[in-house]
Protein backbone atom coordinates (compact mmCIF):
# COMPACT_ATOMS: atom_id res chain seq x y z
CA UNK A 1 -4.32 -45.82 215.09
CA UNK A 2 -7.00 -44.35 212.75
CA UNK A 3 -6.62 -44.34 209.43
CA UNK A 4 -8.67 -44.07 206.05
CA UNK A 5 -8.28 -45.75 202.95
CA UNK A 6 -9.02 -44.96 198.73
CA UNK A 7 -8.08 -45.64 195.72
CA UNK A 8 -6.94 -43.76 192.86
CA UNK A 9 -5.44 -44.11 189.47
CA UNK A 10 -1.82 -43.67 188.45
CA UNK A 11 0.06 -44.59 185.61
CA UNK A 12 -3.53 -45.95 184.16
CA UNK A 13 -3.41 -48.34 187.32
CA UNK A 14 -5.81 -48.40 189.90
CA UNK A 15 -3.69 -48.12 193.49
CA UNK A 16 -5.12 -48.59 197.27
CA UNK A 17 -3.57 -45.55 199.16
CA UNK A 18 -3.67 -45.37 203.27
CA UNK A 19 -4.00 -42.52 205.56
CA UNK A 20 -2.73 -42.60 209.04
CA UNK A 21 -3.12 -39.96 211.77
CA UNK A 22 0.22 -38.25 212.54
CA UNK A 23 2.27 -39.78 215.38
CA UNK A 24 3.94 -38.14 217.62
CA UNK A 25 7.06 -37.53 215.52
CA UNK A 26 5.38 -36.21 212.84
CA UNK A 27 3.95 -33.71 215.04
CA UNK A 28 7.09 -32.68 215.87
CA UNK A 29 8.36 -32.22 212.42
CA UNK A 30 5.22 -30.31 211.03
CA UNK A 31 5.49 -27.65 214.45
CA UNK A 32 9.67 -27.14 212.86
CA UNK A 33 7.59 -26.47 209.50
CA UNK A 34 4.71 -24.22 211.20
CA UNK A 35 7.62 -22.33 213.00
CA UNK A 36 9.78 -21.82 209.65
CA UNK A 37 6.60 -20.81 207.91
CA UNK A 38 5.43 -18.61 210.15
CA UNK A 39 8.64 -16.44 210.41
CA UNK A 40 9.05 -16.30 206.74
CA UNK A 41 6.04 -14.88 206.60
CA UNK A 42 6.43 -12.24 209.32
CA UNK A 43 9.95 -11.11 207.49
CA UNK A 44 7.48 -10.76 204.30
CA UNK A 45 5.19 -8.58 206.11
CA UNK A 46 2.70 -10.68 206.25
CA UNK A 47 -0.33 -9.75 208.61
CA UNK A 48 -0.60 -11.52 211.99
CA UNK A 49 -4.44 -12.97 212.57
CA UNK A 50 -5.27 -10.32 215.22
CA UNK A 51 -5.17 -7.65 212.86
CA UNK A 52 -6.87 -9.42 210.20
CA UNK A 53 -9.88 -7.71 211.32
CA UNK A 54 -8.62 -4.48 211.27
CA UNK A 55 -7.12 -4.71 207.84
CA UNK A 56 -10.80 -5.67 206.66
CA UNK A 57 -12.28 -2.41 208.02
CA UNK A 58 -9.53 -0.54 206.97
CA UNK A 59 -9.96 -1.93 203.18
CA UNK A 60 -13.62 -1.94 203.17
CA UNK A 61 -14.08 -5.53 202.83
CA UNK A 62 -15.92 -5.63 206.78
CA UNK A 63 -18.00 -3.63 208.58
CA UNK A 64 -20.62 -3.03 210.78
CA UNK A 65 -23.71 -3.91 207.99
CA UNK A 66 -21.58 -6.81 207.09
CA UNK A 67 -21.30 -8.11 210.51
CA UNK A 68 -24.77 -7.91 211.56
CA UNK A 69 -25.69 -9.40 208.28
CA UNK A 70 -23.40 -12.20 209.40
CA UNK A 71 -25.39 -12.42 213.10
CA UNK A 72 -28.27 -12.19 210.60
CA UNK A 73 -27.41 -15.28 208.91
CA UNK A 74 -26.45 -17.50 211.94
CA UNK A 75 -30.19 -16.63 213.86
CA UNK A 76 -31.96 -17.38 210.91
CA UNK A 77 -30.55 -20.98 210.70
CA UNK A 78 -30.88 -21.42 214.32
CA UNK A 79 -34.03 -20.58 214.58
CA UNK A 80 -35.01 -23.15 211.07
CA UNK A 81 -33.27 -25.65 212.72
CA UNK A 82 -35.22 -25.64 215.76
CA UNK A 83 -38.47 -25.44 213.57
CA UNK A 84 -37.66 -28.70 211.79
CA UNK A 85 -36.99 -30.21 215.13
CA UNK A 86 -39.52 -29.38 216.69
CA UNK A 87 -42.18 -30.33 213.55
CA UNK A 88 -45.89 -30.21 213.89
CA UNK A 89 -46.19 -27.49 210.84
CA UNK A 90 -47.23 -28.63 207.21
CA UNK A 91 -44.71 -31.48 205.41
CA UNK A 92 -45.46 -28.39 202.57
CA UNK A 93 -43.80 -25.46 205.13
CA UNK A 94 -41.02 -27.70 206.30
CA UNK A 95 -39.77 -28.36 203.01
CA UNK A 96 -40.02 -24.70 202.50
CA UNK A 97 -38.13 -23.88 205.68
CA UNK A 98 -35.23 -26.61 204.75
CA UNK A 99 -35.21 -25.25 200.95
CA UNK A 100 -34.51 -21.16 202.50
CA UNK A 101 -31.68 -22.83 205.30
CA UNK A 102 -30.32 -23.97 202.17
CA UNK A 103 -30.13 -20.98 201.00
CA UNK A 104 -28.96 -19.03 204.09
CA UNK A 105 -25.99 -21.09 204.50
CA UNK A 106 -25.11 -20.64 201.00
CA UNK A 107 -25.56 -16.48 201.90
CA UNK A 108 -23.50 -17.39 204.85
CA UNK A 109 -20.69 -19.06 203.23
CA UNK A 110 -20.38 -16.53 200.02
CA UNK A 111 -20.44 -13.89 203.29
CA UNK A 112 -17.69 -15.62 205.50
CA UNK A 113 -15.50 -16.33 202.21
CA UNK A 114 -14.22 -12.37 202.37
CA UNK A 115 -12.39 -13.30 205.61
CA UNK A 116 -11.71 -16.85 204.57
CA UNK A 117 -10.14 -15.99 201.98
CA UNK A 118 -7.53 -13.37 203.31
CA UNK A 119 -7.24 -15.62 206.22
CA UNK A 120 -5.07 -18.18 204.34
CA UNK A 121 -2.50 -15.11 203.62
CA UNK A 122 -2.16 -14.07 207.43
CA UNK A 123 1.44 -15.37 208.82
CA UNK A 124 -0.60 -18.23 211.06
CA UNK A 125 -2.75 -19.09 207.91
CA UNK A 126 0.90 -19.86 205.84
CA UNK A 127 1.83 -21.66 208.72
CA UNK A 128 -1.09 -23.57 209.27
CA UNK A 129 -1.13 -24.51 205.81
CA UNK A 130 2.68 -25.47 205.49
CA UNK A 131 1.96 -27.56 208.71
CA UNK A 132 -0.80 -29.51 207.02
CA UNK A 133 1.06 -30.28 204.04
CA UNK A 134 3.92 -31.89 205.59
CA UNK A 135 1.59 -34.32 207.60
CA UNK A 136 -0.07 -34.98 204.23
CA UNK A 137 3.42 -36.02 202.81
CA UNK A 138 4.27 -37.90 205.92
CA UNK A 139 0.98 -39.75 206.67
CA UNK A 140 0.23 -40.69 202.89
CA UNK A 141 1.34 -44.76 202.14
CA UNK A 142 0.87 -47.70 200.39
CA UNK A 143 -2.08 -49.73 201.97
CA UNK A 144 -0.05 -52.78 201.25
CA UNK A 145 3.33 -52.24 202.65
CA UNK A 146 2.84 -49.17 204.35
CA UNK A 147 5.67 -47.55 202.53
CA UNK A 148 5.63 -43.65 201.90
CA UNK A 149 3.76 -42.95 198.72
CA UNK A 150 5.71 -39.19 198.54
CA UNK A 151 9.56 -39.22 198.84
CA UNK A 152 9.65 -35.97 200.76
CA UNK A 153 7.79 -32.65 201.92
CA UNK A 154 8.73 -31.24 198.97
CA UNK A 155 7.85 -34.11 196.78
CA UNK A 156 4.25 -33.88 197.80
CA UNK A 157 4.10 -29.42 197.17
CA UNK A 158 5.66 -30.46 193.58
CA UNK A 159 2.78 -32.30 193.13
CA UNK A 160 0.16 -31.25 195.12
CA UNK A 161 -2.15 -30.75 192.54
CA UNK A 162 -2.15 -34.52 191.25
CA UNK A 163 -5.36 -36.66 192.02
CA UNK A 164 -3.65 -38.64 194.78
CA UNK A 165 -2.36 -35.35 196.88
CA UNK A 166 -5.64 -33.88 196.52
CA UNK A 167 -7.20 -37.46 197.96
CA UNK A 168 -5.02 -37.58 200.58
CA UNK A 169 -4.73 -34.17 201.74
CA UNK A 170 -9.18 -34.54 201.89
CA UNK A 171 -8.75 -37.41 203.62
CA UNK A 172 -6.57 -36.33 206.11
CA UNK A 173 -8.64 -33.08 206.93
CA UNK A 174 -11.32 -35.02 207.29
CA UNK A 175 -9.75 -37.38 210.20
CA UNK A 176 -7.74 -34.14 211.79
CA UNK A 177 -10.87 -31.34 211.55
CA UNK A 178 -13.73 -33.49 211.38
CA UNK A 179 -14.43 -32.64 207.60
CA UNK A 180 -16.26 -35.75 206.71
CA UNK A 181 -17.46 -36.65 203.41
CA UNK A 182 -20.77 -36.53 203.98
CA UNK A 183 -20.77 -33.32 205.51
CA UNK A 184 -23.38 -31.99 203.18
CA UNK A 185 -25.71 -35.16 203.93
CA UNK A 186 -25.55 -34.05 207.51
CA UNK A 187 -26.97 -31.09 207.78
CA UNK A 188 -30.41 -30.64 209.38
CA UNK A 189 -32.44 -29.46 206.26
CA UNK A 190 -30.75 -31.79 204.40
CA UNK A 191 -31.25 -35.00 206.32
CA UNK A 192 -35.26 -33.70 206.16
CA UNK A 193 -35.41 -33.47 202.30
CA UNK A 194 -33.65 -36.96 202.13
CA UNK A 195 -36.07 -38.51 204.57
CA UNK A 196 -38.93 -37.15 203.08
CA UNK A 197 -37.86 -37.73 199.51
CA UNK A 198 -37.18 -34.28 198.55
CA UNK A 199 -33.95 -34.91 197.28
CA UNK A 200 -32.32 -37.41 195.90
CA UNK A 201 -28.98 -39.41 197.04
CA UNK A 202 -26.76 -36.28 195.26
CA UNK A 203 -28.83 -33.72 197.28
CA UNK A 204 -30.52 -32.45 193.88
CA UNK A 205 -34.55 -31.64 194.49
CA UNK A 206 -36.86 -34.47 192.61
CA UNK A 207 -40.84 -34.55 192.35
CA UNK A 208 -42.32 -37.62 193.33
CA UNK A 209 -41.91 -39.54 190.46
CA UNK A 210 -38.12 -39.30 191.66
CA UNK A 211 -37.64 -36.66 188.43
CA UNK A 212 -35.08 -33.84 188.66
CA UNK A 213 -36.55 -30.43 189.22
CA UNK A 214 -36.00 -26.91 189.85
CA UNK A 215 -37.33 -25.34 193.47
CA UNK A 216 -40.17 -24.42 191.59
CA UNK A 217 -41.15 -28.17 190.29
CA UNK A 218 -40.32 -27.47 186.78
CA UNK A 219 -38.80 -30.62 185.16
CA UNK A 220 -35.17 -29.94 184.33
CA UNK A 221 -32.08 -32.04 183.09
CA UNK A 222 -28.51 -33.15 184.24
CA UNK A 223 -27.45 -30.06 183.94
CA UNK A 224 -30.00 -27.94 184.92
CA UNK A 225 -31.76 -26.96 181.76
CA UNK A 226 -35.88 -27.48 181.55
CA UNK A 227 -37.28 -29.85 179.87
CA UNK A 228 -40.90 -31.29 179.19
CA UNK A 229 -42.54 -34.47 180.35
CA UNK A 230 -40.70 -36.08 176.92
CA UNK A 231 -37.12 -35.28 178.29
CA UNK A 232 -37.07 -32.54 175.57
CA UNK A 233 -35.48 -29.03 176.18
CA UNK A 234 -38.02 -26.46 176.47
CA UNK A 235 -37.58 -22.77 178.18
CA UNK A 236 -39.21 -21.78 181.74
CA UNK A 237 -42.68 -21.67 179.74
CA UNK A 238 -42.42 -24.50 178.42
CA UNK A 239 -41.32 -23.45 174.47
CA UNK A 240 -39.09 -25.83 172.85
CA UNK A 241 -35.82 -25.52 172.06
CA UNK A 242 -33.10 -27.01 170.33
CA UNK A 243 -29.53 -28.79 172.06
CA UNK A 244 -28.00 -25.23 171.08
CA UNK A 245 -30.67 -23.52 173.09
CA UNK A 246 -32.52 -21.98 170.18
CA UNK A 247 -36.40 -22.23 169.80
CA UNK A 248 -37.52 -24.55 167.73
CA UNK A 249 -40.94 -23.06 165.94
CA UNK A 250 -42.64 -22.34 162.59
CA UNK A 251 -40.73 -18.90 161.07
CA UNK A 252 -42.91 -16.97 159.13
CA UNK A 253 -41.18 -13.31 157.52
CA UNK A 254 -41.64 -10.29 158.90
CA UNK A 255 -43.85 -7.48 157.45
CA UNK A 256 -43.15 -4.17 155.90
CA UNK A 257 -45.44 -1.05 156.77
CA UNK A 258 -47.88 -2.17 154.64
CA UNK A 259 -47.96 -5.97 155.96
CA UNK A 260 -46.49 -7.36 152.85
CA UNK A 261 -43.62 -10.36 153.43
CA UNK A 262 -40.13 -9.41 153.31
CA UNK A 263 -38.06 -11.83 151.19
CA UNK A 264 -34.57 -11.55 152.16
CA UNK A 265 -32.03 -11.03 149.41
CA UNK A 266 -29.76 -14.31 149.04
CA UNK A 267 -25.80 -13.37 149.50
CA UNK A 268 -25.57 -13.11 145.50
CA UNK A 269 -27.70 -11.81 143.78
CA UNK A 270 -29.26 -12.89 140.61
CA UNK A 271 -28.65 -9.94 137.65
CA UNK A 272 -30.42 -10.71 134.59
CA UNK A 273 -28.18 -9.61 131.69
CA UNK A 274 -29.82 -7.78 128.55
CA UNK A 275 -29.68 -9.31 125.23
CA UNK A 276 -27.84 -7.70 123.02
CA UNK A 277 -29.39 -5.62 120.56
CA UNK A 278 -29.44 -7.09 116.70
CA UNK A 279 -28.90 -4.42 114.48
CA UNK A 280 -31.69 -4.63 111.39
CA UNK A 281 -30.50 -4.12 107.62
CA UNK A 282 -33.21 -2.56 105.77
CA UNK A 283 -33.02 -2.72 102.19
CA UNK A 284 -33.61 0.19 99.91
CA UNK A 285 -35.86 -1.05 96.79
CA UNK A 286 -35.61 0.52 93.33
CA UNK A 287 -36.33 3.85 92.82
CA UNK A 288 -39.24 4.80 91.01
């Protein structure tokens, strides 16, 4: 039987969690699900798949543009793919060709999301979805004695956002759909930037001293932000800046009309107070 293994942490202890494929029982029990789900959903007037396509013309979320910019889409990676198979162009144009499938799929994917999306609220796409979470509950166990790690169905919804649920339930889509981990790593233009050292082992582009960089070779951080050859944040032309993002420079004040400096007052201001006025006796001398 396949299965798949990993670890996570609960109660601050580390746990080894299994994964089995569903047998023939639990098959059974997730199609009584998929049936219950599906007719709730159909007594909530819930839209059947067939006329999911419909309801996205008659919203305005599909049409005819958006659909040839989806056939669009597909040729153009089809026809990169076959261009990095095929090789005998310039290591320089290759990497450009992988570097724009990248960004076609990710056009393709933002694209496709607009029907993914409502999808997962047709009647089938509840079902599909209740089905899948049962097997999750039933196929997750201890690696060690192969006891059920969730008591129940609805155990595993109440708590379906918790680290292990969301392991499992990856785990298991990727032995029932094929969704493997490395998916990403896979990918034709991907497995050419690796192999050519375009990339490194997190898929993020590198020059050839193995540095991060942008797709324009500008040095640039962890998380994205340029820096110089000193690791220091600078903006895209290379002015520095400060870990708030602020440049860091000489200020000199700005001029009035007549190119002076202007001082900026201070918050309170200093008043200088007059001294009071003495009052002077004169003295009147002797008549003559």
């Amino acid at each position: 039987m396949k299965t798949r293994t990993f670890t996570a942490t609960v109660d601050n202890k580390e746990i080894t969690l299994l994964v089995r494929a569903p047998s023939l029982q639990d098959q059974r029990e997730a199609t009584k699900v998929y049936n219950t789900a599906f007719s709730d959903a159909i007594k909530a007037k819930a839209v059947v798949r067939a006329k999911l396509d419909d309801l996205l013309v008659e919203q305005g979320l599909w049409d005819d543009k958006k659909q040839f910019e989806f056939s669009s889409l597909q040729s153009q990676i089809l026809e990169n793919e076959r261009k990095l198979a095929k090789g005998g162009i310039p290591l320089s144009e290759a990497k450009k060709t992988a570097l724009e499938m990248r960004k076609l799929r990710e056009d393709l994917r933002e694209l496709i999301g607009i029907k993914t999306n409502l999808d997962t609220h047709t009647a089938e796409g509840q079902a599909d979805n209740a089905r899948f979470n049962y097997l999750v509950s039933a196929c997750t166990v201890y690696n060690d004695n192969k006891r059920p790690y969730f008591n129940s169905y609805d155990d595993y919804l109440n708590r379906a956002t918790d680290p292990v649920a969301i392991l499992a339930a990856q785990n298991l889509a990727g032995m029932l759909y094929g969704l493997e981990n490395d998916y990403e790593d896979r990918l034709p233009e991907n497995k050419f930037l690796k192999q050519y050292k375009f990339v490194d082992d997190k898929l993020r582009l590198i020059n050839k001293d193995g540095k991060l960089v942008d797709e324009d070779g500008r040095l640039i951080d962890e998380l994205g932000r340029f820096i110089n050859d000193n690791g220091e944040l600078v903006d895209k032309d290379g002015i520095p800046l400060n870990q708030a993002g602020d440049y860091v420079m000489e200020f000199k004040p700005f001029l009035d009309d007549n190119g002076n400096p202007i001082n900026l007052e201070t918050n309170t201001k200093e008043t200088v107070q007059d001294e009071p006025i003495q009052e002077t006796k004169t003295t009147e001398g002797p008549t003559q």
